[in-house]
N, C-alpha and C. Protein backbone atom coordinates (compact mmCIF):
# COMPACT_ATOMS: atom_id res chain seq x y z
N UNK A 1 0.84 -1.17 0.00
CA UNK A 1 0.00 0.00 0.00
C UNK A 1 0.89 1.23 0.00
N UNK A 2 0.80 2.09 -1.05
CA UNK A 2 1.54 3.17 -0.89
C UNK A 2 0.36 4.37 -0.21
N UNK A 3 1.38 5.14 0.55
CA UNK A 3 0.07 6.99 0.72
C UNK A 3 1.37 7.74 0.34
N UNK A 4 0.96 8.34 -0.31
CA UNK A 4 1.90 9.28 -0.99
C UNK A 4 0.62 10.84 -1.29
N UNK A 5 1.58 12.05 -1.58
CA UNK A 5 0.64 13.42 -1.88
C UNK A 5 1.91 14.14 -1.84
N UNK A 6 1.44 15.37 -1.98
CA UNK A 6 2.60 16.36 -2.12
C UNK A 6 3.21 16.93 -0.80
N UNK A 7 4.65 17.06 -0.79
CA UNK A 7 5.00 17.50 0.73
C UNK A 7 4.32 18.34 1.57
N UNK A 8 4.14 18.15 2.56
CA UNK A 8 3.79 19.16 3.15
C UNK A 8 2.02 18.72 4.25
N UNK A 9 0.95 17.32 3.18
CA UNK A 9 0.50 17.64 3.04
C UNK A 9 -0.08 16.77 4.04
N UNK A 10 0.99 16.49 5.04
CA UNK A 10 0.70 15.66 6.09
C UNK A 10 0.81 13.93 6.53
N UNK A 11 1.38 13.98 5.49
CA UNK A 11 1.71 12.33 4.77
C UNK A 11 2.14 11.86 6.23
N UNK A 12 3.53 12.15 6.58
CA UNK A 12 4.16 11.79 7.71
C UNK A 12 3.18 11.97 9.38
N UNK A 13 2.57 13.00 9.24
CA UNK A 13 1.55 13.07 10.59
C UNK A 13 0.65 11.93 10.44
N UNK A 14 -0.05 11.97 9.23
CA UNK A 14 -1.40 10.57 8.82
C UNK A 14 -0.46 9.35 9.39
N UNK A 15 0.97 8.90 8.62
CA UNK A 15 1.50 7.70 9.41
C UNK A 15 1.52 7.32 10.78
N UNK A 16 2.30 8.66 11.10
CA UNK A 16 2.57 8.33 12.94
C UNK A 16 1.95 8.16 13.43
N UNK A 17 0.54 8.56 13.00
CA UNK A 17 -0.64 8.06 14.15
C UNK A 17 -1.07 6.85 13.92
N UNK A 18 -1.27 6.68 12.20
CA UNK A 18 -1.46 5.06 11.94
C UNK A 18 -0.53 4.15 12.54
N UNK A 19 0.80 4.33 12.92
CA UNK A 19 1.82 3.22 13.25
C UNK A 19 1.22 3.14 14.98
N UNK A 20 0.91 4.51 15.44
CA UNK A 20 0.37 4.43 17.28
C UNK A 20 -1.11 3.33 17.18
N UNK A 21 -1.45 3.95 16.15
CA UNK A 21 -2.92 3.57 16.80
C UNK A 21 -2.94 2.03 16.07
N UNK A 22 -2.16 1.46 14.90
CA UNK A 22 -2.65 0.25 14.49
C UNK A 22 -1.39 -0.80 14.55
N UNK A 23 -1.11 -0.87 15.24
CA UNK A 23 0.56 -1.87 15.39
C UNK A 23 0.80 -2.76 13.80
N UNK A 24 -0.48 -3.47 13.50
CA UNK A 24 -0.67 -4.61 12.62
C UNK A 24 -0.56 -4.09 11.32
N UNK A 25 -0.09 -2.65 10.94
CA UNK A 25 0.13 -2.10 9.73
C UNK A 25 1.77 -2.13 10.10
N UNK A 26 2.28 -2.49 8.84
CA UNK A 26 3.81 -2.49 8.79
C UNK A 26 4.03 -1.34 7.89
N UNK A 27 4.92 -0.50 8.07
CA UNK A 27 5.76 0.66 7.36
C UNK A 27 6.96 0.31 7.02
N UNK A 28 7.55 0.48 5.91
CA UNK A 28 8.91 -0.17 5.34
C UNK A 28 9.80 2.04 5.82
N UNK A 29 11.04 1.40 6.35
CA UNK A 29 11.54 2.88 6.30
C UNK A 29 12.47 3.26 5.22
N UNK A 30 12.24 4.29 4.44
CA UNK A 30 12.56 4.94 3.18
C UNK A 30 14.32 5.01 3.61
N UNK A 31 14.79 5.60 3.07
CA UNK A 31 16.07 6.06 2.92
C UNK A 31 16.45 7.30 2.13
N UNK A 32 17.35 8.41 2.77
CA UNK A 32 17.15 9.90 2.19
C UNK A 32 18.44 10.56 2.86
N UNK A 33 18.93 11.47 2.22
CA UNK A 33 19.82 12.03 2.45
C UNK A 33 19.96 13.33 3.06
N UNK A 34 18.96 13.83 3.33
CA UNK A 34 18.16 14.74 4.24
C UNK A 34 18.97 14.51 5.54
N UNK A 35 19.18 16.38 6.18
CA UNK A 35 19.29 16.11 7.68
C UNK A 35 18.23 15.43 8.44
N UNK A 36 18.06 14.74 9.42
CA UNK A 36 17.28 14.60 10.23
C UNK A 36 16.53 15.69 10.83
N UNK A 37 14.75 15.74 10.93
CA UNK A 37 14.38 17.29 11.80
C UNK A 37 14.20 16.55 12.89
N UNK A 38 14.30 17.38 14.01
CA UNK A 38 13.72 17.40 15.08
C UNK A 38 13.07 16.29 15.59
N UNK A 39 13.62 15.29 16.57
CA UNK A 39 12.69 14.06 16.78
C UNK A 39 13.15 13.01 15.99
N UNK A 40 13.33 13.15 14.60
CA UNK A 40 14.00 11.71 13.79
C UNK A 40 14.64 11.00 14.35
N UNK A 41 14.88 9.63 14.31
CA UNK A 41 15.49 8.86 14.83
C UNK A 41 16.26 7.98 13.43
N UNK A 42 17.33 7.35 12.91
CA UNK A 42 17.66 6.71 12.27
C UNK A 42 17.30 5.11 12.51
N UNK A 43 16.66 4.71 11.01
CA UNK A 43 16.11 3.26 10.89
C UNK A 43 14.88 3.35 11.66
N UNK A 44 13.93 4.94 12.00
CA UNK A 44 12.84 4.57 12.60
C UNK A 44 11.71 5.34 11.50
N UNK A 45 12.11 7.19 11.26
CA UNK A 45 11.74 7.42 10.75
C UNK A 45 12.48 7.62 8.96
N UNK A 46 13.23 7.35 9.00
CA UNK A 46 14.15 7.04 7.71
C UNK A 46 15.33 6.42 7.87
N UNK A 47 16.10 6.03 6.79
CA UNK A 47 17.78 5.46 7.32
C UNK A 47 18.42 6.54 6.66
N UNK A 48 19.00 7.40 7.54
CA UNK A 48 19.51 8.43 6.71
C UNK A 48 21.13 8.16 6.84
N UNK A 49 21.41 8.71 4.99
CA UNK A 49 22.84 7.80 4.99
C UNK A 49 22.87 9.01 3.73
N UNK A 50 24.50 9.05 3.55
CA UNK A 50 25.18 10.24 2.76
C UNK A 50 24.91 10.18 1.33
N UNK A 51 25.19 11.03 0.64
CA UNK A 51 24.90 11.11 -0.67
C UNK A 51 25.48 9.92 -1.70
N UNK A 52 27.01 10.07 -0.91
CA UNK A 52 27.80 9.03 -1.74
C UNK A 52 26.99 7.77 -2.00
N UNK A 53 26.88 7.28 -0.72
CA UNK A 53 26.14 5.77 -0.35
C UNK A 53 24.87 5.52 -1.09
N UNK A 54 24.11 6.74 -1.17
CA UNK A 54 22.66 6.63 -2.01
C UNK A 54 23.22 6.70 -3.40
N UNK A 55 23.97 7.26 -3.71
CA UNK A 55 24.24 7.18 -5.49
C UNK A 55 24.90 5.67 -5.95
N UNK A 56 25.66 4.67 -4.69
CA UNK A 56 25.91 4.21 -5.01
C UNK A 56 24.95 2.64 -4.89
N UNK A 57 24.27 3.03 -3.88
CA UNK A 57 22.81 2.27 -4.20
C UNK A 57 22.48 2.19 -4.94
N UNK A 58 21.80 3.18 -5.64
CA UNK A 58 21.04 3.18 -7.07
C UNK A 58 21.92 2.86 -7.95
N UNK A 59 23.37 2.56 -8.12
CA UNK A 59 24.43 2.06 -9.38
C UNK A 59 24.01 0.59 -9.22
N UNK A 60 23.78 0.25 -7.80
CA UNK A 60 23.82 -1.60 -7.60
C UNK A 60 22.32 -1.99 -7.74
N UNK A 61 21.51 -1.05 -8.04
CA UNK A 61 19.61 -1.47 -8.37
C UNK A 61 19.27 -1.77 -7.16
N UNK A 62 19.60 -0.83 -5.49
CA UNK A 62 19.29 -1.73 -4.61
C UNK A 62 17.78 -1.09 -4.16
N UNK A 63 17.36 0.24 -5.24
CA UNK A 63 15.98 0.57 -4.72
C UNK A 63 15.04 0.28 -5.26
N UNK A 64 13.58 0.28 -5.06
CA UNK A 64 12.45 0.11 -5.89
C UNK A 64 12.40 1.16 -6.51
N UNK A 65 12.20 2.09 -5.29
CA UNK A 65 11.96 3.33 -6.24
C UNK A 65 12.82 4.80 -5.90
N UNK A 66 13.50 5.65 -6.49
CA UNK A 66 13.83 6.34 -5.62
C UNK A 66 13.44 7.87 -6.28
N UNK A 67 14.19 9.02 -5.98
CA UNK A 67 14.02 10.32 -7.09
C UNK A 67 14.51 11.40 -5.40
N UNK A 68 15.57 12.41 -7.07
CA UNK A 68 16.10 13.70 -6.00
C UNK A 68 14.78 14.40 -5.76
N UNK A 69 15.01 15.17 -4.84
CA UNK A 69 13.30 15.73 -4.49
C UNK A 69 14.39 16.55 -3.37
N UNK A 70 14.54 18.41 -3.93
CA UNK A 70 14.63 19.84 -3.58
C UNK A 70 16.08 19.32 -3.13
N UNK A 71 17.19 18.69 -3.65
CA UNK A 71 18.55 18.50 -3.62
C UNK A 71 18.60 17.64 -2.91
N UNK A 72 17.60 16.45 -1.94
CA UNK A 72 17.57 15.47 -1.58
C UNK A 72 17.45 14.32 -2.14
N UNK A 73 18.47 13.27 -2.08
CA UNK A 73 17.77 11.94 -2.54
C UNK A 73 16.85 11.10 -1.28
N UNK A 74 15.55 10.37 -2.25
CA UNK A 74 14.66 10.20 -1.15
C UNK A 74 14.71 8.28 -1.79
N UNK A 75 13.99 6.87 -1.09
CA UNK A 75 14.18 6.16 -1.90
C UNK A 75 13.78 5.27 -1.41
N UNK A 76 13.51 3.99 -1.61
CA UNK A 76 12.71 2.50 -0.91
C UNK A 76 13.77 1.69 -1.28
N UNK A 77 14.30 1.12 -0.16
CA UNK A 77 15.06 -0.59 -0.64
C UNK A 77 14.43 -1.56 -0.51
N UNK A 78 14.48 -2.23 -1.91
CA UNK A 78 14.30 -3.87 -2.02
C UNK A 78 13.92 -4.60 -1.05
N UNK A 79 15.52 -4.26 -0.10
CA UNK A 79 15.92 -5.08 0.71
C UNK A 79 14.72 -4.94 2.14
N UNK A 80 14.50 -3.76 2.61
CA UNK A 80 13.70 -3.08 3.61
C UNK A 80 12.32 -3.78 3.23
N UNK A 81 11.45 -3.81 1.70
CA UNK A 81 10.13 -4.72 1.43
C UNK A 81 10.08 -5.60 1.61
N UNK A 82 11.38 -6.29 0.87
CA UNK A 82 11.29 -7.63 0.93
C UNK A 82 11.52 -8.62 2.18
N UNK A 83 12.28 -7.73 3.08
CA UNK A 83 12.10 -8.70 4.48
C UNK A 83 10.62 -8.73 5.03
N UNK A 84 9.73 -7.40 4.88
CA UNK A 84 9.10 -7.64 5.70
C UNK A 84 7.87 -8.17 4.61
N UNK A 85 7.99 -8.50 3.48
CA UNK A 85 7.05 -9.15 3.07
C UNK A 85 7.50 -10.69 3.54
N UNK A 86 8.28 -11.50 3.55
CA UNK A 86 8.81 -12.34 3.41
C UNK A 86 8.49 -12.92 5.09
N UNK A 87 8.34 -11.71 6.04
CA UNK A 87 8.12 -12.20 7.30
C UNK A 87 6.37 -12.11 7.01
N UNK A 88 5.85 -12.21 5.95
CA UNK A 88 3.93 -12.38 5.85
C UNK A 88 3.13 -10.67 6.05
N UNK A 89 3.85 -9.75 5.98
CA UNK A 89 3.39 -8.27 6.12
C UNK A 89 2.49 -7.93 5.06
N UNK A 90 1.81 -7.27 5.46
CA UNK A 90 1.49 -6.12 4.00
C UNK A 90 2.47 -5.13 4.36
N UNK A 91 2.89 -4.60 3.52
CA UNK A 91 3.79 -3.18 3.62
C UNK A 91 3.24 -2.03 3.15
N UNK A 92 3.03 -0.69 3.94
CA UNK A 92 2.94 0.67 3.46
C UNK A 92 4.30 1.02 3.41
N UNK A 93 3.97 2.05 1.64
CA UNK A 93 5.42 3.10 1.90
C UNK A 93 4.48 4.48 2.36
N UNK A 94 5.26 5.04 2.90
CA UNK A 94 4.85 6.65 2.91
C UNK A 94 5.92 7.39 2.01
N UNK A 95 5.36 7.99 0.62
CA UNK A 95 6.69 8.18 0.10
C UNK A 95 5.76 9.61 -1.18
N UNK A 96 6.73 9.96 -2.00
CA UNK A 96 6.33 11.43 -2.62
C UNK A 96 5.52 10.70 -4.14
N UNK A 97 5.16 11.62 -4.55
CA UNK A 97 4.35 11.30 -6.02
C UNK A 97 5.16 10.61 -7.17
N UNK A 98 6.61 11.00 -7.37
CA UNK A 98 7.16 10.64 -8.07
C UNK A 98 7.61 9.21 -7.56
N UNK A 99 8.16 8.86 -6.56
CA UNK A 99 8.05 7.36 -6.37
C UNK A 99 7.04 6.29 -5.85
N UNK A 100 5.70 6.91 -6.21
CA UNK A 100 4.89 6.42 -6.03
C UNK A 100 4.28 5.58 -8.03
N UNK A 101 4.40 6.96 -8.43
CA UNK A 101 3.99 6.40 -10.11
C UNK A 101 5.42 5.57 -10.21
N UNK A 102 6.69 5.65 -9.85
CA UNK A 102 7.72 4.68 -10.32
C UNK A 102 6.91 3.20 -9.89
N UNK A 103 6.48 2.92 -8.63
CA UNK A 103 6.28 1.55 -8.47
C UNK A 103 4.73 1.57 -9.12
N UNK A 104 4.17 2.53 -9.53
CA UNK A 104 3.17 1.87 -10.28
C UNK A 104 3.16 1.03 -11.37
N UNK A 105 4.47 1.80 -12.22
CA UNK A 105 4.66 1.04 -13.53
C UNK A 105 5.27 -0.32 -13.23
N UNK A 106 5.98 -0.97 -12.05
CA UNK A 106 6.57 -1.74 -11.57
C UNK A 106 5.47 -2.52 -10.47
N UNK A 107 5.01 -2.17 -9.91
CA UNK A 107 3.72 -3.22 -9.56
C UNK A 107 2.32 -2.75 -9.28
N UNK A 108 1.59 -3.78 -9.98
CA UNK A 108 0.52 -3.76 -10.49
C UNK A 108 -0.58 -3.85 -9.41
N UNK A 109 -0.22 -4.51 -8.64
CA UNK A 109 -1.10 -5.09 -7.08
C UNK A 109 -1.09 -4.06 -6.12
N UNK A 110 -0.30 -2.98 -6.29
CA UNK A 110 -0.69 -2.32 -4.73
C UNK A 110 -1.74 -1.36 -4.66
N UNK A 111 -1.96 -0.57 -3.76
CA UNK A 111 -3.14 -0.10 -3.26
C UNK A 111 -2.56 1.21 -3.34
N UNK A 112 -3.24 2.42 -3.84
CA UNK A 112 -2.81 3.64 -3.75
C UNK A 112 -3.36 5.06 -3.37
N UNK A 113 -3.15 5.54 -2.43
CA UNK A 113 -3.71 6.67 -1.49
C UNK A 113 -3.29 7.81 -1.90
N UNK A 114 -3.99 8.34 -2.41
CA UNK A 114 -3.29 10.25 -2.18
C UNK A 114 -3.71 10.82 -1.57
N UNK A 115 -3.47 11.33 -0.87
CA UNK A 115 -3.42 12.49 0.30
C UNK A 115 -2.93 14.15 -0.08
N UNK A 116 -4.49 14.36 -0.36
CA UNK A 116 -4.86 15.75 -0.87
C UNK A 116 -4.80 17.07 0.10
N UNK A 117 -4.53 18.26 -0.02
CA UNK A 117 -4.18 19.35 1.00
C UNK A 117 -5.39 19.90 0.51
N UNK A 118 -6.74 20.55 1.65
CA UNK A 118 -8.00 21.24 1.74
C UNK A 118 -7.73 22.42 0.40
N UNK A 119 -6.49 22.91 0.63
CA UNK A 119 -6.64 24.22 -0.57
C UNK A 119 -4.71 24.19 -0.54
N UNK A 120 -4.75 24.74 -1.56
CA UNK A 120 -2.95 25.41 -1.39
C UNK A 120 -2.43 26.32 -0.53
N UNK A 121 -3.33 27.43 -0.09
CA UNK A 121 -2.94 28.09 0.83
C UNK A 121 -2.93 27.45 2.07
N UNK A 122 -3.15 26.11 2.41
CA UNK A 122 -3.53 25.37 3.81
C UNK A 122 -2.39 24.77 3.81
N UNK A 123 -1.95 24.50 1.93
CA UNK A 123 -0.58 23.74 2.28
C UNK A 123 0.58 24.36 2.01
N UNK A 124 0.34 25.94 2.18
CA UNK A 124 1.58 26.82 2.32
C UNK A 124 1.59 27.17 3.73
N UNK A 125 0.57 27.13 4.07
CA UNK A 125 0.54 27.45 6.08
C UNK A 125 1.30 26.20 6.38
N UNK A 126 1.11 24.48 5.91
CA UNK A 126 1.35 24.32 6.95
C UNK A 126 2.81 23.82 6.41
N UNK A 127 3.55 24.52 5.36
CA UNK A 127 5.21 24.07 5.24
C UNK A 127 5.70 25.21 5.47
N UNK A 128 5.31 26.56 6.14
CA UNK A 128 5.71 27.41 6.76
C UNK A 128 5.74 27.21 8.31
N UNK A 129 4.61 26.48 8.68
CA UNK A 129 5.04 26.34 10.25
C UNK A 129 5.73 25.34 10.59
N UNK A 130 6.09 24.45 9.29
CA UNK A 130 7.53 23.30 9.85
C UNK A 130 8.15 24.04 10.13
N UNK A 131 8.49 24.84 9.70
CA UNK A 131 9.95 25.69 9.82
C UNK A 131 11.25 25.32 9.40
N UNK A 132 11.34 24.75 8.78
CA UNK A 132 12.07 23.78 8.05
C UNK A 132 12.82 24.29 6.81
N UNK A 133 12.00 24.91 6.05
CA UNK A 133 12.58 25.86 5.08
C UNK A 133 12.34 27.07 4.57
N UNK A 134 13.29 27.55 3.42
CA UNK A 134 13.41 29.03 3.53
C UNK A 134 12.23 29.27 2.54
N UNK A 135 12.64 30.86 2.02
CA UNK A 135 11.60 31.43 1.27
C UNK A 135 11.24 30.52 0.09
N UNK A 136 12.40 30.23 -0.38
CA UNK A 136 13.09 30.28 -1.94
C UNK A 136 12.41 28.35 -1.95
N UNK A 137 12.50 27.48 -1.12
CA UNK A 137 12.07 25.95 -0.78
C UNK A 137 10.72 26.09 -0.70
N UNK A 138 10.21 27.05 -0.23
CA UNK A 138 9.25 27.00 0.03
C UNK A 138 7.68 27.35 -0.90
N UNK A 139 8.55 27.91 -2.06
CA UNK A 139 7.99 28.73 -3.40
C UNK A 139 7.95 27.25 -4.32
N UNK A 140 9.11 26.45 -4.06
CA UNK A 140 9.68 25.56 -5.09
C UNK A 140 8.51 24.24 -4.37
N UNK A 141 8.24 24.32 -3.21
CA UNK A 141 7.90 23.15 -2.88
C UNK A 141 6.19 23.18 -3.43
N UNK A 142 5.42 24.39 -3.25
CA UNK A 142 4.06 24.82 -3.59
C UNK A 142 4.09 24.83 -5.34
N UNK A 143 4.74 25.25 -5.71
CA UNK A 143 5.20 24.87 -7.41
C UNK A 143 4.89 23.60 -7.91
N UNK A 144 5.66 22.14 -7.00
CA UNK A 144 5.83 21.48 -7.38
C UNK A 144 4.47 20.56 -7.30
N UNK A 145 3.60 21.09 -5.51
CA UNK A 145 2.72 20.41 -5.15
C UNK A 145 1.52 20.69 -6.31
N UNK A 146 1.83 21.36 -7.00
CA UNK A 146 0.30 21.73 -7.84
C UNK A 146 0.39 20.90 -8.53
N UNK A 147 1.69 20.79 -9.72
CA UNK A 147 1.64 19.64 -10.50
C UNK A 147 1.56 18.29 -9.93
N UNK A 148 1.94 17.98 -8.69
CA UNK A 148 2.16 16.65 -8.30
C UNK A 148 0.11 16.53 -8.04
N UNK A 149 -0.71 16.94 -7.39
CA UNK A 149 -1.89 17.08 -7.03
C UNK A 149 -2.89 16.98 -8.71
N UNK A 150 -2.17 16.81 -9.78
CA UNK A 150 -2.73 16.71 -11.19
C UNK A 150 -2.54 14.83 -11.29
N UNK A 151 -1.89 14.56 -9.84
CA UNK A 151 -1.53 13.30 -10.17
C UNK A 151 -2.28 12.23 -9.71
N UNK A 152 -3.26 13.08 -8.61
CA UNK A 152 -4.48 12.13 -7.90
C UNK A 152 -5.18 11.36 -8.50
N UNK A 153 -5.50 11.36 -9.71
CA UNK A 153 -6.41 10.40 -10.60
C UNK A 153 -5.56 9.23 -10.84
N UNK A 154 -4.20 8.95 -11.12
CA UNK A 154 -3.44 8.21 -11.15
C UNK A 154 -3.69 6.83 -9.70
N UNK A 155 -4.45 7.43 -8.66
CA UNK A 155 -4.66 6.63 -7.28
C UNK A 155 -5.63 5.81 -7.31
N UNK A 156 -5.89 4.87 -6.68
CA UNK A 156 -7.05 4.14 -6.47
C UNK A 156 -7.91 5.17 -5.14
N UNK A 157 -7.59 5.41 -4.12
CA UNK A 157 -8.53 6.63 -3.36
C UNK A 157 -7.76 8.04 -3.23
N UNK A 158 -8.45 8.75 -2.85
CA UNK A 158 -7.99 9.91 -2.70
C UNK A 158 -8.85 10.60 -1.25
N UNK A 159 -7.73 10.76 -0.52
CA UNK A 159 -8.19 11.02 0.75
C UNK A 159 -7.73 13.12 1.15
N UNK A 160 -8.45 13.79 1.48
CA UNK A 160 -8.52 15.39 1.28
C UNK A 160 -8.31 15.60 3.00
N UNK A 161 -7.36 15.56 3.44
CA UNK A 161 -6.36 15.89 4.91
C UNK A 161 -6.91 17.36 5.45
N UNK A 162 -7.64 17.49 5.82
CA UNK A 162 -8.28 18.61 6.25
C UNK A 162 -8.67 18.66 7.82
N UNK A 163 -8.81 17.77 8.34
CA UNK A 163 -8.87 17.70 9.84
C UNK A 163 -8.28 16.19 10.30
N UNK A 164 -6.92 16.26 10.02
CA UNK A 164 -6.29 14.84 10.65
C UNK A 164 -6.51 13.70 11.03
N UNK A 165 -7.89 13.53 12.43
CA UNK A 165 -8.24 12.64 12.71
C UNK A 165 -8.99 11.83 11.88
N UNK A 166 -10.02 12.85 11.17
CA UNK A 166 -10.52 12.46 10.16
C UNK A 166 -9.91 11.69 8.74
N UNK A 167 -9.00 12.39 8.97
CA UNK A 167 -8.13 11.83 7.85
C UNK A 167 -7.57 9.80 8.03
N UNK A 168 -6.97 10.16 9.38
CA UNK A 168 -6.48 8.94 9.77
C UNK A 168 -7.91 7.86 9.70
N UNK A 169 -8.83 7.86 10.23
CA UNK A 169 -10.15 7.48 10.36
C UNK A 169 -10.50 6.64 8.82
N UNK A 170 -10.61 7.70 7.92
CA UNK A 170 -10.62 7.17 6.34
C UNK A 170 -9.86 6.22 5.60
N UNK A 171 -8.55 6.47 6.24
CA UNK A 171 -7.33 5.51 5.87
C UNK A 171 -7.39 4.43 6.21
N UNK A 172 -8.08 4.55 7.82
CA UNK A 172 -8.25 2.92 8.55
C UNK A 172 -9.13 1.82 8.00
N UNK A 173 -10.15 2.87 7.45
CA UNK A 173 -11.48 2.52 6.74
C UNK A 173 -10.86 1.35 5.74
N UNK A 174 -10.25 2.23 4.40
CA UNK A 174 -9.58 1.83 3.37
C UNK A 174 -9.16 0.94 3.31
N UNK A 175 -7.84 0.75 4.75
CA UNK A 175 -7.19 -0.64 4.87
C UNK A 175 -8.59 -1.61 5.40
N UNK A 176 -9.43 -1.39 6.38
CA UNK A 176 -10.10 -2.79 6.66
C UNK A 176 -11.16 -3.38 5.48
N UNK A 177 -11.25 -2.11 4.77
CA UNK A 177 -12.30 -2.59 3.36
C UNK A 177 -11.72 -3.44 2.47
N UNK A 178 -10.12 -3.09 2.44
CA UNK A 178 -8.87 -4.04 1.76
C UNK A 178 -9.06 -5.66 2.55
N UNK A 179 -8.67 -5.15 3.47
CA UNK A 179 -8.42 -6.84 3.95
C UNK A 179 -9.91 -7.82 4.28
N UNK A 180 -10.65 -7.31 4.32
CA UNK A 180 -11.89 -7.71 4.10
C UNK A 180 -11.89 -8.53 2.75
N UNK A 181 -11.83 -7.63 1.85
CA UNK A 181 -12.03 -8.29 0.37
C UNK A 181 -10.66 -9.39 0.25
N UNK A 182 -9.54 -9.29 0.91
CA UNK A 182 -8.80 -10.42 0.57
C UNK A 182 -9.30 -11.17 1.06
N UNK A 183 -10.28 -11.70 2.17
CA UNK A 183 -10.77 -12.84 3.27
C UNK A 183 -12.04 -13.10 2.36
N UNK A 184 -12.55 -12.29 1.87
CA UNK A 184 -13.98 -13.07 0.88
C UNK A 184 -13.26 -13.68 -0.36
């Protein structure tokens, strides 16, 4: 199951609460070259590892999917799915638009969420109160979210993040309507 949407747009808040509130959902952790913000932990909320190391990942095919995203490389290993499919998981990625259509063309079976922002100005409030980045990131990131948000039809649901709980609530929905239909 991928949830993917444009930064900003709460992707990472919708998880953390799904990982609190539902143990029995597995999250595979991405890999990115990004400082760590505030709170990150390595191998919990990403494996964050240097540029070198990620370029030389992607020379050895060790990701599914990966893509630079605002001078960051962001990316899924093989290796990270495939254990935990292999231990009987379903796996969510939480991951951006562009490596979300990469594993579309690459698998056919998964389940796909977008996670829509109420308006653009809701999702310029809320990548201004990360605080995280500057003017100039922050122009580039609302730029990018418009085109990426042309990409929602590409999803099997589309979920509109406008009051969080609610949000999480819908998602839960989604997954038990999923596993339902695998048991009939």
């Amino acid at each position: 199951m991928i949830i993917s949407g444009p930064s900003g747009v709460g992707k990472g808040s919708i998880c953390n609460i799904l990982r609190s509130q539902c143990p029995e959902i597995v999250f595979a952790v991405s890999a990115t070259t990004r400082r760590p913000r505030a709170g990150e932990k390595n191998g919990v909320n990403y494996y964050f590892i240097d540029k070198e190391q990620f370029i030389k990942k992607i020379a050895n095919g060790e990701f599914l999917e990966w893509a630079e995203v605002y001078g960051n490389y962001y990316g899924t290993l093989h290796s990270e799915v495939d254990r935990l499919r292999d231990d009987g998981h379903d796996v969510v990625l939480e991951i951006d638009v562009q490596g979300a259509m990469q594993i579309k063309k690459a698998c056919s079976d998964g389940i796909y969420i977008f996670i829509m922002p109420p308006s653009l100005d809701e999702l310029k409030r809320r990548i201004i109160a990360r605080g995280s980045e500057d003017a100039k990131t922050i122009e580039l990131r609302l730029t990018k979210s418009a085109s990426e948000m042309d990409c929602a039809d590409e999803y099997d649901y589309c979920v509109i993040n406008d009051v969080l709980a609610n949000s999480v609530e819908q998602i839960k929905k989604i997954i038990s309507d999923i596993k339902k239909q695998k048991v009939c």
